[in-house]
PDB file of N, CA and C in Angstrom:
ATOM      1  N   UNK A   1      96.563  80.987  89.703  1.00  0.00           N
ATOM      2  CA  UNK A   1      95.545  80.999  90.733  1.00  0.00           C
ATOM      3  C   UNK A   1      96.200  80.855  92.098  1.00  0.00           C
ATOM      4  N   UNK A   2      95.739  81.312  93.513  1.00  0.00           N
ATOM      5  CA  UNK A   2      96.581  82.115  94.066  1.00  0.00           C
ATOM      6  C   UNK A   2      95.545  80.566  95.186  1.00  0.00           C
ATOM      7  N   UNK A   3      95.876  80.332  96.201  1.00  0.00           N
ATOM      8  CA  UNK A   3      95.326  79.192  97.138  1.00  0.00           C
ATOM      9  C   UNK A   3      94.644  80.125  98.524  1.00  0.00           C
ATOM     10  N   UNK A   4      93.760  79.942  99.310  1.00  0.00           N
ATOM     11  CA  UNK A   4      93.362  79.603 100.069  1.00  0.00           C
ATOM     12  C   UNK A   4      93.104  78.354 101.257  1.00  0.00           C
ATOM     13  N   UNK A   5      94.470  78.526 101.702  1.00  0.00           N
ATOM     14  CA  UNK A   5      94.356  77.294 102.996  1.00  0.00           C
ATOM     15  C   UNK A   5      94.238  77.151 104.200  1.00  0.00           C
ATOM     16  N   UNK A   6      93.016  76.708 104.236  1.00  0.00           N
ATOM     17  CA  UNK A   6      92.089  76.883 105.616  1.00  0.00           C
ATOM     18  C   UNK A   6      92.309  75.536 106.305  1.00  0.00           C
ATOM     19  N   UNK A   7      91.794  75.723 107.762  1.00  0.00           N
ATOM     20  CA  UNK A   7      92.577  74.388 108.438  1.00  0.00           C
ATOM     21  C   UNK A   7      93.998  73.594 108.000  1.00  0.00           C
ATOM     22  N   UNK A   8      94.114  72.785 108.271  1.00  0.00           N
ATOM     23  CA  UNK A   8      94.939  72.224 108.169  1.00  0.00           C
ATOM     24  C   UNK A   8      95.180  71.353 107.071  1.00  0.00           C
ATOM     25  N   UNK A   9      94.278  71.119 105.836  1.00  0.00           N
ATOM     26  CA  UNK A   9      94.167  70.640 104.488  1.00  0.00           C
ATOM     27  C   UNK A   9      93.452  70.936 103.416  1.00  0.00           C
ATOM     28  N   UNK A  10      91.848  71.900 103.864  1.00  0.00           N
ATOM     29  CA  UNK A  10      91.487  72.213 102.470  1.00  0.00           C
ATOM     30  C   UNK A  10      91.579  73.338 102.246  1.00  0.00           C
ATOM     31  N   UNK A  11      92.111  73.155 100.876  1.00  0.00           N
ATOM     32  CA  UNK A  11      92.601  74.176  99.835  1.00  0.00           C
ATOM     33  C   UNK A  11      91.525  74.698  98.712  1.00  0.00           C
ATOM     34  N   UNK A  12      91.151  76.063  98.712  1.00  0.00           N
ATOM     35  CA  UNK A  12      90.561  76.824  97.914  1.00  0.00           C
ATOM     36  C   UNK A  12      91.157  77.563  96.636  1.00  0.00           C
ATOM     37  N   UNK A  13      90.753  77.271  95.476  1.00  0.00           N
ATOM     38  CA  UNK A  13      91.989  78.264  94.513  1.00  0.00           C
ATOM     39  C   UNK A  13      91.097  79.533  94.537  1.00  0.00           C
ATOM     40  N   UNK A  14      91.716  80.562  94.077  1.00  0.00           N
ATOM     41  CA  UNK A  14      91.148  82.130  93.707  1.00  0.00           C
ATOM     42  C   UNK A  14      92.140  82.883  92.600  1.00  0.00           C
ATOM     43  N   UNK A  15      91.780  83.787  91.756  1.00  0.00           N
ATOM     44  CA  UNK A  15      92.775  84.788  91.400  1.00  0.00           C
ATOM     45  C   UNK A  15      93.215  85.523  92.140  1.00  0.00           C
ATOM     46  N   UNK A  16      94.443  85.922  92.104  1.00  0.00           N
ATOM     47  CA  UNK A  16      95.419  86.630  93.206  1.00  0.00           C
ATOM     48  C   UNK A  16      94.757  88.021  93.501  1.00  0.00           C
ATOM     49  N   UNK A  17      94.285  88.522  92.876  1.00  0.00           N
ATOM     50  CA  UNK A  17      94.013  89.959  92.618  1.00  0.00           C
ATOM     51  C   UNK A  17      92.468  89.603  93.665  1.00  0.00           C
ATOM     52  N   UNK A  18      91.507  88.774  93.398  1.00  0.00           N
ATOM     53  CA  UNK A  18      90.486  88.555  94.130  1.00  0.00           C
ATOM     54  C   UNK A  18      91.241  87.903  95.609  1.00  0.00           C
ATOM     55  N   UNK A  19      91.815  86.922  95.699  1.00  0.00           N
ATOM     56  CA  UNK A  19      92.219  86.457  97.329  1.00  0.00           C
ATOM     57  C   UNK A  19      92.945  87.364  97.655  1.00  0.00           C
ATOM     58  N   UNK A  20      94.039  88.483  96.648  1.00  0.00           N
ATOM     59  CA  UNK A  20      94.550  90.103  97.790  1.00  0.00           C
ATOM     60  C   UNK A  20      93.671  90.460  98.346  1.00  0.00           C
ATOM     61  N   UNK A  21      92.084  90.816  98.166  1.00  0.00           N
ATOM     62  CA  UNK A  21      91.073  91.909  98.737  1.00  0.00           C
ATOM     63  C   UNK A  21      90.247  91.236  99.917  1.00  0.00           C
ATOM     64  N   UNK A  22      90.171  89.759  99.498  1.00  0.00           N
ATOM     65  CA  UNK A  22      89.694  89.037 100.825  1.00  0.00           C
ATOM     66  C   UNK A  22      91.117  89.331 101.891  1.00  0.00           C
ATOM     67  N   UNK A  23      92.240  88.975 101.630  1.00  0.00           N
ATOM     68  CA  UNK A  23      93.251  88.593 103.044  1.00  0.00           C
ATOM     69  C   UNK A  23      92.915  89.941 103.504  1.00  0.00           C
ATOM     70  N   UNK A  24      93.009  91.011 102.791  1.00  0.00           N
ATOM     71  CA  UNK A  24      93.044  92.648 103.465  1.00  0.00           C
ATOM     72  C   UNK A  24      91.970  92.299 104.371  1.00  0.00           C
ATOM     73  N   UNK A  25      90.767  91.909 103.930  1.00  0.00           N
ATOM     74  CA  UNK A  25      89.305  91.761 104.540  1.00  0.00           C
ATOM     75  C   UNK A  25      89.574  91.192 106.436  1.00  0.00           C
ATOM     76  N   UNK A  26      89.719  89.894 105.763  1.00  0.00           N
ATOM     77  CA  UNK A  26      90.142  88.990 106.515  1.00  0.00           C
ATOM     78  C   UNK A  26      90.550  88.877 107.894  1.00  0.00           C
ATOM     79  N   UNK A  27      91.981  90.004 107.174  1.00  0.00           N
ATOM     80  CA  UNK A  27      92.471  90.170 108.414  1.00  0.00           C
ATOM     81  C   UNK A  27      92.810  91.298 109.181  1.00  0.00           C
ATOM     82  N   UNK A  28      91.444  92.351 108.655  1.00  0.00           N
ATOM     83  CA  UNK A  28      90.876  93.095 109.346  1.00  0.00           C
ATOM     84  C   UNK A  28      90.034  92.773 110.341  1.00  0.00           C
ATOM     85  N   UNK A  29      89.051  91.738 109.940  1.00  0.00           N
ATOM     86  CA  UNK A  29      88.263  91.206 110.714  1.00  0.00           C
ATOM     87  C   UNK A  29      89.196  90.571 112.169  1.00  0.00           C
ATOM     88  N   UNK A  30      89.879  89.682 111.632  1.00  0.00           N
ATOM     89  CA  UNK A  30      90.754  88.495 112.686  1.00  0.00           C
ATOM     90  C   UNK A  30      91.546  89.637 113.424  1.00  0.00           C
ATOM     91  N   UNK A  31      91.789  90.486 113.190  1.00  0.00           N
ATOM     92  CA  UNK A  31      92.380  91.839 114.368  1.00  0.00           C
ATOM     93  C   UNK A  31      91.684  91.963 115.344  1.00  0.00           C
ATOM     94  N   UNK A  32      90.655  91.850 115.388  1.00  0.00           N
ATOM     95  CA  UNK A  32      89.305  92.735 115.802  1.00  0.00           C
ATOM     96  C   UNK A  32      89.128  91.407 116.798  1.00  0.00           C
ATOM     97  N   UNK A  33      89.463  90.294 116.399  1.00  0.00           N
ATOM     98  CA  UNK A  33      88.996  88.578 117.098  1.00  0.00           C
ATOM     99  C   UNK A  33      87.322  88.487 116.600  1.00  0.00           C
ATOM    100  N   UNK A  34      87.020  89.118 115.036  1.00  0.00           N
ATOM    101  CA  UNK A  34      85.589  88.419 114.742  1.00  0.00           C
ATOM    102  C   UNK A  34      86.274  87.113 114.585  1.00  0.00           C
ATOM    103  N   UNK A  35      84.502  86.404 114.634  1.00  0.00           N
ATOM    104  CA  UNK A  35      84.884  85.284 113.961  1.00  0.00           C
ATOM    105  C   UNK A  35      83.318  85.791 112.443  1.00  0.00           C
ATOM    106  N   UNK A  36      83.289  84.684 111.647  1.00  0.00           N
ATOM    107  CA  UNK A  36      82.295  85.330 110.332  1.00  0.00           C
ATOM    108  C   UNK A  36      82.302  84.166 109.581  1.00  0.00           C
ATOM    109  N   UNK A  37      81.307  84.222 108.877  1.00  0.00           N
ATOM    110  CA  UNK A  37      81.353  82.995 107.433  1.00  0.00           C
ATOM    111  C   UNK A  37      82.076  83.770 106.136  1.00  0.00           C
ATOM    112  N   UNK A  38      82.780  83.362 105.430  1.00  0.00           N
ATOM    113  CA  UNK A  38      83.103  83.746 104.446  1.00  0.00           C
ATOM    114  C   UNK A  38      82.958  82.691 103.257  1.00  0.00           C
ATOM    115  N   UNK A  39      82.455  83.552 102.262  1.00  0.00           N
ATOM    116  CA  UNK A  39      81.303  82.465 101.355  1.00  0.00           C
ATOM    117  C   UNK A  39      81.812  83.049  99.756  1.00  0.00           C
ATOM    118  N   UNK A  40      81.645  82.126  98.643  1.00  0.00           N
ATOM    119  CA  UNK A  40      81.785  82.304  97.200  1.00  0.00           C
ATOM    120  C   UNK A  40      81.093  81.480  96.523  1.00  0.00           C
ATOM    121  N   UNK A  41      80.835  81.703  95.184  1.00  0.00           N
ATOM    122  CA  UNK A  41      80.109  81.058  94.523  1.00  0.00           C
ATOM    123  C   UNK A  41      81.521  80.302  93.447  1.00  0.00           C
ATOM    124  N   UNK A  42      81.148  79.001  93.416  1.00  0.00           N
ATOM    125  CA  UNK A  42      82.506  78.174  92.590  1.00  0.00           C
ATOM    126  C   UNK A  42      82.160  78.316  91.167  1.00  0.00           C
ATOM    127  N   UNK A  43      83.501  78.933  90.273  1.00  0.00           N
ATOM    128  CA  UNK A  43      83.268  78.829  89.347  1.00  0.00           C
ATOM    129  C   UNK A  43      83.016  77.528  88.438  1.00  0.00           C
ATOM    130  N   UNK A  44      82.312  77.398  87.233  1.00  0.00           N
ATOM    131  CA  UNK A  44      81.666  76.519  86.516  1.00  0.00           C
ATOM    132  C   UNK A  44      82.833  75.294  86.375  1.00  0.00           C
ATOM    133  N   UNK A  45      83.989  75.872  85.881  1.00  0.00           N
ATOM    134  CA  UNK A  45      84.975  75.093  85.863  1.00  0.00           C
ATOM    135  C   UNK A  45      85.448  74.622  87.085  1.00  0.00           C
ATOM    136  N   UNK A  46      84.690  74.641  88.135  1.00  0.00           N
ATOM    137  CA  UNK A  46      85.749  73.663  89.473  1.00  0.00           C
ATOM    138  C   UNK A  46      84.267  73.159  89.954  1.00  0.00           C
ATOM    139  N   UNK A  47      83.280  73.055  89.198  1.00  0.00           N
ATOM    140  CA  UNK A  47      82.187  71.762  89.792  1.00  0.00           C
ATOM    141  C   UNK A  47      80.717  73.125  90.033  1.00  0.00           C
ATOM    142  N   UNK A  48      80.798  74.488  89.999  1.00  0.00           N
ATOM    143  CA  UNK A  48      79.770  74.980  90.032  1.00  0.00           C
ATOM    144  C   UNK A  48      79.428  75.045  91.911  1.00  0.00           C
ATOM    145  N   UNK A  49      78.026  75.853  92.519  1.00  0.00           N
ATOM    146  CA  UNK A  49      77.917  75.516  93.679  1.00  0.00           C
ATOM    147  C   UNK A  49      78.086  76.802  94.519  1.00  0.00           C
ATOM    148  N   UNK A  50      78.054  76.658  95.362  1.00  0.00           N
ATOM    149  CA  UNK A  50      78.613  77.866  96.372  1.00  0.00           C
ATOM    150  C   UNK A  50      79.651  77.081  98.046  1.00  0.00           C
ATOM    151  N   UNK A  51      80.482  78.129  98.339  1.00  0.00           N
ATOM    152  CA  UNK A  51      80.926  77.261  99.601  1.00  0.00           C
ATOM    153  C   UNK A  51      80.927  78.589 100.514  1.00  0.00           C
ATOM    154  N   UNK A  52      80.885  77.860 101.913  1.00  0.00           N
ATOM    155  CA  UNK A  52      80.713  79.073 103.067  1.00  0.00           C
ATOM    156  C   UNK A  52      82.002  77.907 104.389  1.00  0.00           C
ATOM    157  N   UNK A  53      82.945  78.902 104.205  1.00  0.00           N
ATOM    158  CA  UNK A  53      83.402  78.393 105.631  1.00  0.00           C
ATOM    159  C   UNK A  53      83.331  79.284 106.976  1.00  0.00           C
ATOM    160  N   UNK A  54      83.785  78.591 108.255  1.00  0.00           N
ATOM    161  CA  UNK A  54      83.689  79.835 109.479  1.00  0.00           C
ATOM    162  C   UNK A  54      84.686  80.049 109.452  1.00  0.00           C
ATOM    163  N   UNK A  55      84.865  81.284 109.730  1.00  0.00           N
ATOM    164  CA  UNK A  55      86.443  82.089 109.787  1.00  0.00           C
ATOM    165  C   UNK A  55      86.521  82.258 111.509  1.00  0.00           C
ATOM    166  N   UNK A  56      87.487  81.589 111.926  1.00  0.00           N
ATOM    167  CA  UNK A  56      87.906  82.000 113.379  1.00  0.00           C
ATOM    168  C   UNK A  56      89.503  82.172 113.207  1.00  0.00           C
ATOM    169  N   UNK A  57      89.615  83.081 114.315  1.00  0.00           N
ATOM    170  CA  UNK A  57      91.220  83.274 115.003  1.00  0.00           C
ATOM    171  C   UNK A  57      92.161  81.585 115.592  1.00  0.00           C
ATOM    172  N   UNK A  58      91.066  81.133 115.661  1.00  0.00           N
ATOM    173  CA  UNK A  58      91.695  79.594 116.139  1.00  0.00           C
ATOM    174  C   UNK A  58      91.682  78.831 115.014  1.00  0.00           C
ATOM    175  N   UNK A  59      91.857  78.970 113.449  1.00  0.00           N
ATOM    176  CA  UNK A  59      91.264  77.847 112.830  1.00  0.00           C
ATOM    177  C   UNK A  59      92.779  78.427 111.717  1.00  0.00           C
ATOM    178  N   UNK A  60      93.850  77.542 111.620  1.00  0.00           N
ATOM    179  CA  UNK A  60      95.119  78.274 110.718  1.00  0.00           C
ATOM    180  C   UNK A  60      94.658  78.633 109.321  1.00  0.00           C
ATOM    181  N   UNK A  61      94.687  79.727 108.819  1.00  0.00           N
ATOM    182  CA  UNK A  61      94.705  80.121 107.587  1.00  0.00           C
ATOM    183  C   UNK A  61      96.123  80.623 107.051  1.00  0.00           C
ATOM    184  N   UNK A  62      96.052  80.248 105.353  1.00  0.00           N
ATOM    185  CA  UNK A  62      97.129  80.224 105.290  1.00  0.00           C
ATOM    186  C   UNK A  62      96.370  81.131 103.401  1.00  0.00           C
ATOM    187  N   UNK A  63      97.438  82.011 102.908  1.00  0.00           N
ATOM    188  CA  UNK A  63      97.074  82.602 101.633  1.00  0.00           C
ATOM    189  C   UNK A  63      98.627  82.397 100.719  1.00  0.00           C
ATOM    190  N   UNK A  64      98.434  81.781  99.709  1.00  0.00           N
ATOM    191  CA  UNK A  64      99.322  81.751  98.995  1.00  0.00           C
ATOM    192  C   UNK A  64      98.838  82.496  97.647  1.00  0.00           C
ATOM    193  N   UNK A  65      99.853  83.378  97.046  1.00  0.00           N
ATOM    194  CA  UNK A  65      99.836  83.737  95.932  1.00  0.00           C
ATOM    195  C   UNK A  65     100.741  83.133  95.110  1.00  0.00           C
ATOM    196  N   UNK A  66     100.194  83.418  93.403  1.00  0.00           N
ATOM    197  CA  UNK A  66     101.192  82.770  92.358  1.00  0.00           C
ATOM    198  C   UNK A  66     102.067  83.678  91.846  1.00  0.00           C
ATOM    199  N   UNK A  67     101.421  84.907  91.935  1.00  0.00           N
ATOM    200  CA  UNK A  67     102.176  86.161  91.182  1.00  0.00           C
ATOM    201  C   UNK A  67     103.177  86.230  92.111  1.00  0.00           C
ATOM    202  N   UNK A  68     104.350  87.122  91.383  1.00  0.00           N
ATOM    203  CA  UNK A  68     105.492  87.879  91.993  1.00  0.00           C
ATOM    204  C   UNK A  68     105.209  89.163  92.926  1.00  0.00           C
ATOM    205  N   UNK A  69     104.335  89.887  92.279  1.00  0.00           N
ATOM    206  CA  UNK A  69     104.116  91.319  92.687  1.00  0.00           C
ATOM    207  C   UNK A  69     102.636  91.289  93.188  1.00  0.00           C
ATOM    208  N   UNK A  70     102.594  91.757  94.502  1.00  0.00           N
ATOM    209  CA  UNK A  70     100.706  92.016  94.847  1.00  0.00           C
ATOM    210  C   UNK A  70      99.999  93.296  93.823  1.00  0.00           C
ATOM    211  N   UNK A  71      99.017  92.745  93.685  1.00  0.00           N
ATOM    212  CA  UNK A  71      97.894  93.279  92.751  1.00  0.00           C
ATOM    213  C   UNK A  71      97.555  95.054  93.842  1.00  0.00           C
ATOM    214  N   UNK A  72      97.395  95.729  92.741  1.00  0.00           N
ATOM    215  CA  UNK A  72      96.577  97.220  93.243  1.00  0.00           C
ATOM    216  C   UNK A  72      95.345  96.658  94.645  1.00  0.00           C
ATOM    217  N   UNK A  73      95.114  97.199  95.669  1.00  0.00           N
ATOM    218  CA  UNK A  73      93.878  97.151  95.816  1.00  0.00           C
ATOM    219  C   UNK A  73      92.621  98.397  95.410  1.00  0.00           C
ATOM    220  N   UNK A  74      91.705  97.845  95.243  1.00  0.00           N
ATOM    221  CA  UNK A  74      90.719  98.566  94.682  1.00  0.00           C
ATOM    222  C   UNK A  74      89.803  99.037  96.039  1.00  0.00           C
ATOM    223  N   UNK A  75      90.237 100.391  96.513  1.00  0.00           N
ATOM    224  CA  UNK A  75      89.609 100.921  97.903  1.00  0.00           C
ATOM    225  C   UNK A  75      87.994 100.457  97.767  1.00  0.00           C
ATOM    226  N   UNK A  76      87.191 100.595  97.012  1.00  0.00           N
ATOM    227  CA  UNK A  76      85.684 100.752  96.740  1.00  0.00           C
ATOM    228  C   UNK A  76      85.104  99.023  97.289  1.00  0.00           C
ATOM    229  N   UNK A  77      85.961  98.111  96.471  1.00  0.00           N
ATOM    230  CA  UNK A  77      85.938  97.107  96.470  1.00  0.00           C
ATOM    231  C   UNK A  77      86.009  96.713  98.042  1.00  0.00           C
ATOM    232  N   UNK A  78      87.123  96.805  98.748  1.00  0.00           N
ATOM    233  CA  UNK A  78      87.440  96.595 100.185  1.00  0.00           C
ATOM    234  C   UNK A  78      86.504  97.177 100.622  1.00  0.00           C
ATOM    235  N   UNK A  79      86.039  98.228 100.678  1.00  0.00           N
ATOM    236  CA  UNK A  79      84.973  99.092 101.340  1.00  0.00           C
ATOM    237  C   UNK A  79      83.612  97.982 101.616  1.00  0.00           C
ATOM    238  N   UNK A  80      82.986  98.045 100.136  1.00  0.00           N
ATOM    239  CA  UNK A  80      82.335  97.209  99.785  1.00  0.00           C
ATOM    240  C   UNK A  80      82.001  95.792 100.588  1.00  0.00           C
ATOM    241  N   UNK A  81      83.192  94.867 100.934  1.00  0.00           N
ATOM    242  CA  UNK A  81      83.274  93.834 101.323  1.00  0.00           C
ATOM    243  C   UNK A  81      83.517  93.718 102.621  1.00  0.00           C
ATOM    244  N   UNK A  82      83.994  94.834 103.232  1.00  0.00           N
ATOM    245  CA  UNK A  82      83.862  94.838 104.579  1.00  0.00           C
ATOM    246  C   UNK A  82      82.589  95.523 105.615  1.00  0.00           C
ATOM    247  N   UNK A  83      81.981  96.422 104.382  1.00  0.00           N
ATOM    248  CA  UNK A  83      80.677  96.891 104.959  1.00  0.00           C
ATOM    249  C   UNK A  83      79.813  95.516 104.937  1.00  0.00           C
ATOM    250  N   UNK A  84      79.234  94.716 104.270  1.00  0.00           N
ATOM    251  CA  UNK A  84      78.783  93.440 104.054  1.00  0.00           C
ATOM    252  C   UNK A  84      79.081  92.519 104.991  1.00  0.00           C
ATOM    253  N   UNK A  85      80.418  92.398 105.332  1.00  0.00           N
ATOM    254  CA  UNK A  85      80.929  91.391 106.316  1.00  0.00           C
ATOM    255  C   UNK A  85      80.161  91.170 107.732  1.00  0.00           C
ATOM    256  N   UNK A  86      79.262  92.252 107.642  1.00  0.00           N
ATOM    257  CA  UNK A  86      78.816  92.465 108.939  1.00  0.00           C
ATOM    258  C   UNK A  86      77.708  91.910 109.739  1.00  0.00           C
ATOM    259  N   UNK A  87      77.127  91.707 108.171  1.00  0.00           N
ATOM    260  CA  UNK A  87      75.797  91.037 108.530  1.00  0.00           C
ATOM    261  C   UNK A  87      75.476  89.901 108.416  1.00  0.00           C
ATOM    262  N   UNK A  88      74.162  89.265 108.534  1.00  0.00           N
ATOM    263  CA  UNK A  88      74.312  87.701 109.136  1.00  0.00           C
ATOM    264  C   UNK A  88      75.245  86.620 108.139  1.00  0.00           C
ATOM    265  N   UNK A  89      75.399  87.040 106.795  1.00  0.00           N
ATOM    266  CA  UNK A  89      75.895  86.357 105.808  1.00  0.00           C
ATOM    267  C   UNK A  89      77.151  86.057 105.569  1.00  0.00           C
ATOM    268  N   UNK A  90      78.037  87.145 106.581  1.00  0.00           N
ATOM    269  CA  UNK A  90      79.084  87.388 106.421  1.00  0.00           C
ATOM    270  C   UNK A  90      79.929  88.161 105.092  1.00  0.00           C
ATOM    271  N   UNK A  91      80.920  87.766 105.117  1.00  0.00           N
ATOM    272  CA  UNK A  91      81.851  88.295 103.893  1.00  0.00           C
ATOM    273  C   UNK A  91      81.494  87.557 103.072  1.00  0.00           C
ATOM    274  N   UNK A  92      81.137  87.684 102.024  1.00  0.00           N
ATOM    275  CA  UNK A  92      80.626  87.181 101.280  1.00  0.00           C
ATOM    276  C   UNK A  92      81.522  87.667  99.691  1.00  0.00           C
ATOM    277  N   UNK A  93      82.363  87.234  99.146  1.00  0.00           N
ATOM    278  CA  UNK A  93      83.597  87.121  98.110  1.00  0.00           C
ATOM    279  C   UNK A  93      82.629  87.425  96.314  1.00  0.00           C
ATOM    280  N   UNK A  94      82.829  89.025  96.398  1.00  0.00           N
ATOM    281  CA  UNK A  94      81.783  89.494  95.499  1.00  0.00           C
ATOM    282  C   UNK A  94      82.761  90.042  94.008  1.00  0.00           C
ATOM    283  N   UNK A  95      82.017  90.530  92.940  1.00  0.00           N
ATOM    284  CA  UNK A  95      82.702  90.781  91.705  1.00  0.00           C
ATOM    285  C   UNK A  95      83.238  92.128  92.008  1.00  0.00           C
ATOM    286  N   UNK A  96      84.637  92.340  91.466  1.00  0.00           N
ATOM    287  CA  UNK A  96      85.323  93.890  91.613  1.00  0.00           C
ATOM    288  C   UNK A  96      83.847  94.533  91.102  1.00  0.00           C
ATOM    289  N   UNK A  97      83.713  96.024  91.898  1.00  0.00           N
ATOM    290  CA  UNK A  97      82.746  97.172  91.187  1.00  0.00           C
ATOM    291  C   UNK A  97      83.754  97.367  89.498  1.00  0.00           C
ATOM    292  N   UNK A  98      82.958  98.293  88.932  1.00  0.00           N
ATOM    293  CA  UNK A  98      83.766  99.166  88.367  1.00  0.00           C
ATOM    294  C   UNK A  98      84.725  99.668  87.733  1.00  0.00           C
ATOM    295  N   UNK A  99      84.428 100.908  89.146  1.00  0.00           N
ATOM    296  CA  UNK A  99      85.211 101.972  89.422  1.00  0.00           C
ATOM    297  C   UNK A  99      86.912 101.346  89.557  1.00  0.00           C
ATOM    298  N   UNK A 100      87.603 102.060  89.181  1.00  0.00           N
ATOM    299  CA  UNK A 100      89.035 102.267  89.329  1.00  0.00           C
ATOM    300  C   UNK A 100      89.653 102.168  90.267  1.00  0.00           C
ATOM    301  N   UNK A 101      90.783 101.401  90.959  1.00  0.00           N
ATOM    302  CA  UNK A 101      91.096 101.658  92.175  1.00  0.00           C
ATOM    303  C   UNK A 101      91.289 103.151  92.333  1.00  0.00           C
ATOM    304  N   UNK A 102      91.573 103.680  93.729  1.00  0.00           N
ATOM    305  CA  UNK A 102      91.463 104.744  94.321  1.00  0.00           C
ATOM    306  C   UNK A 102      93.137 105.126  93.510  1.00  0.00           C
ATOM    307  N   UNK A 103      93.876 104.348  94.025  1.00  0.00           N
ATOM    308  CA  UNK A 103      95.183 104.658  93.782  1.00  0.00           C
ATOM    309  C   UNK A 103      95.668 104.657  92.361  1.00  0.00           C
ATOM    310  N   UNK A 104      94.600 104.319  91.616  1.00  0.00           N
ATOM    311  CA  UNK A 104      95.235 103.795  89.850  1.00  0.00           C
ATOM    312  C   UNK A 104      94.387 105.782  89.743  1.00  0.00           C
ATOM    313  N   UNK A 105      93.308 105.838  89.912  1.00  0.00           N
ATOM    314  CA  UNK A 105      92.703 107.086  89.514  1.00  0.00           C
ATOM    315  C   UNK A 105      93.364 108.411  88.826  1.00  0.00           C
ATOM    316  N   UNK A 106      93.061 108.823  87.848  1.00  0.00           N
ATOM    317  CA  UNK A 106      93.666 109.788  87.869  1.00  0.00           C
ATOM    318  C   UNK A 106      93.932 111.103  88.454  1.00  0.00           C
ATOM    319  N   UNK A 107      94.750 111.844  89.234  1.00  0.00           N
ATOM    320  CA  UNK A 107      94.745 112.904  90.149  1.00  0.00           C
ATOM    321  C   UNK A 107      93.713 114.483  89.243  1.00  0.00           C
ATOM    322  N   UNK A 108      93.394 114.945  89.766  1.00  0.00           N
ATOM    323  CA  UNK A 108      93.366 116.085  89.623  1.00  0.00           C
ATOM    324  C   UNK A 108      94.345 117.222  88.821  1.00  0.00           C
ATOM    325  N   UNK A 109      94.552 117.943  88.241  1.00  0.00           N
ATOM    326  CA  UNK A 109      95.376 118.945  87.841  1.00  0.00           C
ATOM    327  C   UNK A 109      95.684 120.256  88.752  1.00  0.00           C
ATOM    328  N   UNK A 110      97.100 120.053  89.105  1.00  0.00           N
ATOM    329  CA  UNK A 110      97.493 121.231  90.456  1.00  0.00           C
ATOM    330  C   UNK A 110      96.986 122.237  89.995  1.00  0.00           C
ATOM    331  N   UNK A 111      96.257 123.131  90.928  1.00  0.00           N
ATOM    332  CA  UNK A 111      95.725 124.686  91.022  1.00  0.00           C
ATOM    333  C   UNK A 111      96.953 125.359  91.027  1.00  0.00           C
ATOM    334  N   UNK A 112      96.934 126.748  90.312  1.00  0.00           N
ATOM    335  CA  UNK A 112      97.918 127.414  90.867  1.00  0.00           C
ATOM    336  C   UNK A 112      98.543 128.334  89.616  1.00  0.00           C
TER     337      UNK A 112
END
């Protein structure tokens, strides 16, 4: 499980593959100087619940992963989570779709 560390002490766990698609998110947004809530629902095993923090450019975030190698991102997914981000609820840390990442997909067969 991969951490989320916001301010200066609390720590969020996530799977790596789920906290890769938020940081992409993230720090798309923090480019831009949004600030946003970013919100999840806690799984059963860490007490159940939901949490929402504010995401600002002034507030240190920090992403640690456990894995060696970063996970595929899943274009649909990012899409997904950044169209959402927008509105009053913010980013809101949702289940992969699906669909296949863009890049795992299988190509087409060359014409010719």
């Amino acid at each position: 499980m991969g951490q989320l560390i916001y301010g200066s002490s609390d720590v969020y766990e996530f799977d790596d593959r789920v906290l890769a698609h938020v940081q992409v998110v993230v720090g798309r947004k923090l480019r831009r100087h949004e600030t946003f809530y970013l919100s999840w629902v806690k799984p059963v095993e860490s007490g159940s619940g939901r949490v929402t923090v504010w995401i600002s450019p002034h507030i240190p975030l920090q992403f640690h992963f456990v894995g060696g190698r970063p996970p595929r991102l899943n274009d649909a997914w990012l899409r997904e989570m950044l169209t959402t981000s927008h509105g009053d609820r913010g980013l809101v840390v949702t289940r992969e779709p699906d669909s296949l990442p863009l890049t795992e997909q299988p190509r087409p067969p060359a014409l010719g």
